[in-house]
Protein backbone atom coordinates (compact mmCIF):
# COMPACT_ATOMS: atom_id res chain seq x y z
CA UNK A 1 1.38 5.57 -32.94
CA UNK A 2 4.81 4.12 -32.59
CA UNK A 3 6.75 2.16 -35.22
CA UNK A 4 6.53 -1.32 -34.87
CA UNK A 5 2.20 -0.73 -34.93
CA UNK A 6 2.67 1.29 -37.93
CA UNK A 7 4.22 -1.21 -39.76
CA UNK A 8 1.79 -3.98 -38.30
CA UNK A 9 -0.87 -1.74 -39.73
CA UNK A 10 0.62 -1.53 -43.09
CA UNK A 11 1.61 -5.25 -43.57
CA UNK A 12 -2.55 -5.82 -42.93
CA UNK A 13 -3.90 -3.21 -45.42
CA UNK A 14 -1.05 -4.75 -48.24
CA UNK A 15 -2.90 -8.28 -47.22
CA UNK A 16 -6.55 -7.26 -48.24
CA UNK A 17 -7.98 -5.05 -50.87
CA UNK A 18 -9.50 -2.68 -49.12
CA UNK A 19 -12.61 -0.81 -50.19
CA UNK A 20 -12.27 2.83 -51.94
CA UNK A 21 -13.38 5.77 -49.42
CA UNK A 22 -16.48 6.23 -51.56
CA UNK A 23 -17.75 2.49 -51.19
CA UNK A 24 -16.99 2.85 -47.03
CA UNK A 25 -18.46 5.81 -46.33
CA UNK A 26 -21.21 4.61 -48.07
CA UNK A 27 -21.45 1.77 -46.05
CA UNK A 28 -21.31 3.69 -43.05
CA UNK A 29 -24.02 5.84 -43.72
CA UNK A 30 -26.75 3.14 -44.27
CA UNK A 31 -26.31 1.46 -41.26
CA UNK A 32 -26.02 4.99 -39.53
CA UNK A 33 -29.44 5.58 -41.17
CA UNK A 34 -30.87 2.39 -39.62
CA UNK A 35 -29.59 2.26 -36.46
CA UNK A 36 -30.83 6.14 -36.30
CA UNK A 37 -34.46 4.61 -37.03
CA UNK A 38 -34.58 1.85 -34.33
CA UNK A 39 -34.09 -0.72 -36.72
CA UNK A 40 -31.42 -1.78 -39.31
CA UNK A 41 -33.32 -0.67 -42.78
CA UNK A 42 -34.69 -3.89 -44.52
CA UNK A 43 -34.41 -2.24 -47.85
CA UNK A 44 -30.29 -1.23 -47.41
CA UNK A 45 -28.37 -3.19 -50.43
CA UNK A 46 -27.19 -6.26 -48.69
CA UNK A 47 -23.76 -6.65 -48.86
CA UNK A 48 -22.57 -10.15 -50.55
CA UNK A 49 -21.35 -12.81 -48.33
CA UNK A 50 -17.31 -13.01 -48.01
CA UNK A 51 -16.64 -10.70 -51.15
CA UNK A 52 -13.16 -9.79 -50.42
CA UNK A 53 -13.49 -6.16 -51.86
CA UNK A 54 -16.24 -5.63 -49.09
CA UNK A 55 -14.42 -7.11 -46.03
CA UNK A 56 -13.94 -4.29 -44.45
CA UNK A 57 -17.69 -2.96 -44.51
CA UNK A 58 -19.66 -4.48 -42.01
CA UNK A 59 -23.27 -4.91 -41.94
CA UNK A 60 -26.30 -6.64 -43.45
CA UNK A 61 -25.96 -9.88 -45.64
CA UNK A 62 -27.37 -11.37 -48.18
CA UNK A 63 -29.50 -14.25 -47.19
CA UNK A 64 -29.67 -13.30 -43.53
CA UNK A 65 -31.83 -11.05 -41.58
CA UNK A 66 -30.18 -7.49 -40.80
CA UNK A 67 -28.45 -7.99 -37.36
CA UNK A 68 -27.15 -11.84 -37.49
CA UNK A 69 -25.63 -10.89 -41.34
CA UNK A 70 -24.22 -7.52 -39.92
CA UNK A 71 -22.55 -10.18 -37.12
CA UNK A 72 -21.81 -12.62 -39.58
CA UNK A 73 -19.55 -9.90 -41.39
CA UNK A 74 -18.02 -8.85 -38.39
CA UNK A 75 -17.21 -12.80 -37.63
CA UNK A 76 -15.94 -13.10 -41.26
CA UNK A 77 -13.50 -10.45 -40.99
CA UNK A 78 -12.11 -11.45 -37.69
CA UNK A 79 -11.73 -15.16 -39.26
CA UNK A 80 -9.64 -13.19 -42.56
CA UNK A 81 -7.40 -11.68 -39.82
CA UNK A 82 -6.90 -15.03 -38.15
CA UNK A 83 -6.29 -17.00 -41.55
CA UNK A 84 -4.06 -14.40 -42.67
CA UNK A 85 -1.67 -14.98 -39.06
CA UNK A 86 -1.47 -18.69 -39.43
CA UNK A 87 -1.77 -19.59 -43.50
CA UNK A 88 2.04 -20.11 -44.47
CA UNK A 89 3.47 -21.87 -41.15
CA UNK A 90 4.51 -25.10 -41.71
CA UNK A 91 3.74 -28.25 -39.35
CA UNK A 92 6.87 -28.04 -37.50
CA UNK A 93 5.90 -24.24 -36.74
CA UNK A 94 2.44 -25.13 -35.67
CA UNK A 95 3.12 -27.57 -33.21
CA UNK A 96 6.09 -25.02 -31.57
CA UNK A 97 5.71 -24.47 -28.35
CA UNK A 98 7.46 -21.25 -26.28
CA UNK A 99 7.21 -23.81 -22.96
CA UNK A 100 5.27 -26.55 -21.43
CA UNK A 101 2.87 -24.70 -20.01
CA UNK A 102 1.78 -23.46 -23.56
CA UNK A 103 -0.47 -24.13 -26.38
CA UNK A 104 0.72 -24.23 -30.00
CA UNK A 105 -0.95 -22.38 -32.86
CA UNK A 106 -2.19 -25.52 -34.14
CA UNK A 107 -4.11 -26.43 -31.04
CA UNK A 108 -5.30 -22.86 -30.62
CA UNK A 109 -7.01 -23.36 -34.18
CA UNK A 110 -8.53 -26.58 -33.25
CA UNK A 111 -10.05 -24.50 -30.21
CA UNK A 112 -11.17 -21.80 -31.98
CA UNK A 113 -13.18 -24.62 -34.01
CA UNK A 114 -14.21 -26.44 -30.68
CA UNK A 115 -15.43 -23.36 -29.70
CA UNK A 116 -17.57 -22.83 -32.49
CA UNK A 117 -18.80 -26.20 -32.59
CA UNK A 118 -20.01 -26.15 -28.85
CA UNK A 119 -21.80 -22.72 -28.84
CA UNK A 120 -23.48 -24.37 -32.22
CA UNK A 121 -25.17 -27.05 -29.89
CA UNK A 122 -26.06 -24.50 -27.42
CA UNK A 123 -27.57 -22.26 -29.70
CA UNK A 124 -28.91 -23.74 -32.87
CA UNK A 125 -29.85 -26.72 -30.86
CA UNK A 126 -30.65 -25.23 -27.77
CA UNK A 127 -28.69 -27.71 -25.65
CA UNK A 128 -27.34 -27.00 -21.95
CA UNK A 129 -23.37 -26.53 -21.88
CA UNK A 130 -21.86 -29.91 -21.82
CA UNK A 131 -24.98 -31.94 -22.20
CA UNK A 132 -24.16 -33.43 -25.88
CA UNK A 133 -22.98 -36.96 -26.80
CA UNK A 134 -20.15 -38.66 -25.49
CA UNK A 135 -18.77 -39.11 -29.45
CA UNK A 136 -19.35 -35.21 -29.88
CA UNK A 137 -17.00 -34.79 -26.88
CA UNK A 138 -14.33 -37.44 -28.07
CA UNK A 139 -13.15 -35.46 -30.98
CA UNK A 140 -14.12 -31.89 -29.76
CA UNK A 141 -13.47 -31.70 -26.16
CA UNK A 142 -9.75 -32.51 -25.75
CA UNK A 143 -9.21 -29.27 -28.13
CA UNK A 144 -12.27 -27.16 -26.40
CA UNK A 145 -9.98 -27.49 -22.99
CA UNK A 146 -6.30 -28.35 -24.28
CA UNK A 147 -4.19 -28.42 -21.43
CA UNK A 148 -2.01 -30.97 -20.70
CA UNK A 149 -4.02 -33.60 -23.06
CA UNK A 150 -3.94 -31.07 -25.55
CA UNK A 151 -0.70 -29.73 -25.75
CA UNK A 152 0.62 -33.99 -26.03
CA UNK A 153 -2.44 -34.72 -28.79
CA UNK A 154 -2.94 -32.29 -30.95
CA UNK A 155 -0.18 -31.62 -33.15
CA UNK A 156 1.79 -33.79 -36.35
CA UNK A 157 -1.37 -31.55 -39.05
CA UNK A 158 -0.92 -29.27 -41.81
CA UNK A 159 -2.13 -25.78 -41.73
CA UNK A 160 -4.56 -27.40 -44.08
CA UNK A 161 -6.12 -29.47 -41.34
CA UNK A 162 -7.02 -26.91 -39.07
CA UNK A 163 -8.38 -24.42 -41.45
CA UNK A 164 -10.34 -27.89 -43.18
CA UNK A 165 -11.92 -28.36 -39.48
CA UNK A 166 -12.66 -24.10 -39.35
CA UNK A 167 -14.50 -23.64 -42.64
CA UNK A 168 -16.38 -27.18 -41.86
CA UNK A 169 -17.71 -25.72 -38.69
CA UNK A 170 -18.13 -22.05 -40.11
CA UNK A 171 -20.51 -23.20 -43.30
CA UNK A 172 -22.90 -24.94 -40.30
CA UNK A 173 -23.23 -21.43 -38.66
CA UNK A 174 -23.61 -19.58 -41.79
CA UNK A 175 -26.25 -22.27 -42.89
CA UNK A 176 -27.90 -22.38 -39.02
CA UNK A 177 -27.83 -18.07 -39.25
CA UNK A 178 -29.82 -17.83 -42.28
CA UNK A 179 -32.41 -20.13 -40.54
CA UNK A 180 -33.03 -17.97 -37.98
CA UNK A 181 -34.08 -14.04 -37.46
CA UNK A 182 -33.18 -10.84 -35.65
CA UNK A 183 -35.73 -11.98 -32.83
CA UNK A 184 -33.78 -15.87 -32.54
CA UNK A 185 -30.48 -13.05 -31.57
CA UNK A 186 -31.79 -11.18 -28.99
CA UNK A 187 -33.16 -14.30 -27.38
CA UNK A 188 -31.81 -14.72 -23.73
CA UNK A 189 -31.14 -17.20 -21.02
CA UNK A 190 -29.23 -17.25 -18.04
CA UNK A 191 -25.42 -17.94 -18.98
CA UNK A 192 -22.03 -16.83 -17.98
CA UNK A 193 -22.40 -17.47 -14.32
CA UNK A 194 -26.14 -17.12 -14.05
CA UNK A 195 -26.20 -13.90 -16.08
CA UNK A 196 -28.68 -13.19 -18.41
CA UNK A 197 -27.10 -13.67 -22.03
CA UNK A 198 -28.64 -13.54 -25.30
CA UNK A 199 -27.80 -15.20 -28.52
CA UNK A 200 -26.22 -12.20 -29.79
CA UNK A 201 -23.90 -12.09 -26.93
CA UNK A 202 -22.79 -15.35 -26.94
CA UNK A 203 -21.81 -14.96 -30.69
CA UNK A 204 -20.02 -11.77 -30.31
CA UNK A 205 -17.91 -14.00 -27.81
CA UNK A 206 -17.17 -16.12 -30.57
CA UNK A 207 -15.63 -13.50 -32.28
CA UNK A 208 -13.71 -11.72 -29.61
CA UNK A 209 -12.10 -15.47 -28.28
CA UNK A 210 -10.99 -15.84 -32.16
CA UNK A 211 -9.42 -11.79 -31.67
CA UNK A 212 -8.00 -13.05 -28.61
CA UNK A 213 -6.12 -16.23 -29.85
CA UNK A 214 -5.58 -14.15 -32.76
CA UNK A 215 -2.81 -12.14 -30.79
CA UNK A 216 -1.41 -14.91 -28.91
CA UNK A 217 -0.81 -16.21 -32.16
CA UNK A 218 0.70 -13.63 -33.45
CA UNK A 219 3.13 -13.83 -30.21
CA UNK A 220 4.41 -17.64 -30.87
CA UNK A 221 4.82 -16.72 -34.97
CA UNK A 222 7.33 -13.69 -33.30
CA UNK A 223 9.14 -16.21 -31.34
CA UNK A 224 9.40 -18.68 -34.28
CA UNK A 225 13.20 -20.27 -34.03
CA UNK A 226 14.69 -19.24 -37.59
């Protein structure tokens, strides 16, 4: 591992608490114990929602069935990591751009919630891509495709703003989640170019696009003029 990862690595771990080897391999276990079985074990201690001494320890919640909490936790650590990249930049930094072919961090943030917000519709209420109202796409689809509209509309907000529009649309999917049960995530349709997707899928590609902006992110802050 060379230097400049190490210290990455470090500069994380100082950010969180992380658990005690104990608590993690504890963790571990139980959900190696259910996923041995066929089935992630009903009666495994749930672990509470966003407790920041367990957000490193990924599996069932409490309040959602086993799979879609052990997602949600996975989702909620990945959103830490992203909130942790972006928290202390001020407006001027989040509307930066490296050239005109780029998008800011600020705009990235408003598309990670646009992203959110549209595979909500598709999901919870089981709505073909693109198909909701025309006052759902005036405020989310300009940030959902950013671009050239995007990168001359979406700037002049506080780092407040855009995590204000990312918890809003987070607390509908952790209210819509705890609606719905293992069976509602392995539900499938044809998606991504005809293929067939399930719920669970589409999710996890929630949380990988928010790992993904997460680094280009982490790019512009490095190129930040002093």
């Amino acid at each position: 591992m060379n230097k400049s990862k190490n210290i990455e690595i470090t500069n994380t771990m100082k950010t969180h608490t992380l658990p005690s080897r104990r608590e993690f391999l504890r963790g571990t276990a139980l959900m190696t114990a259910g996923i041995a079985s066929g089935t992630l074990i009903h009666t495994t201690k749930a672990t509470p929602y966003q407790n920041p001494e367990n957000l490193y320890l990924i599996g069932p919640q409490e309040g959602y069935s086993p799979r879609v909490g052990t997602l949600l936790s996975t989702m909620t650590m990945m959103r830490a990591w992203v909130v942790n990249t972006v928290k202390d930049l001020n407006q001027e930094q989040l509307d930066y751009q490296i050239d005109d072919k780029s998008n800011s961090i600020g705009a990235m943030l408003l598309h990670l919630a646009a992203t959110e917000k549209y595979y909500q519709l598709n999901t919870f209420n089981e709505m073909d891509w693109g198909t909701w109202s025309k006052e759902i796409k005036r405020e989310w689809d300009i940030p959902m495709n950013l671009g050239e509209k995007g990168r001359k509309e979406i700037k002049g907000n506080s780092i407040g703003f855009y995590l204000n529009k990312l918890e809003e649309v987070r607390e509908i999917t952790k209210n819509e989640f705890a609606k719905r049960d293992d069976d509602w995530l392995m539900k499938s349709e044809p998606f991504f170019g005809g293929q067939p997707t399930n719920n669970h899928c589409k999710w996890f590609h929630v949380c990988e696009h928010e790992s993904n902006h997460n680094g280009q992110m982490k790019f512009i802050k490095s190129r930040l003029p002093s």
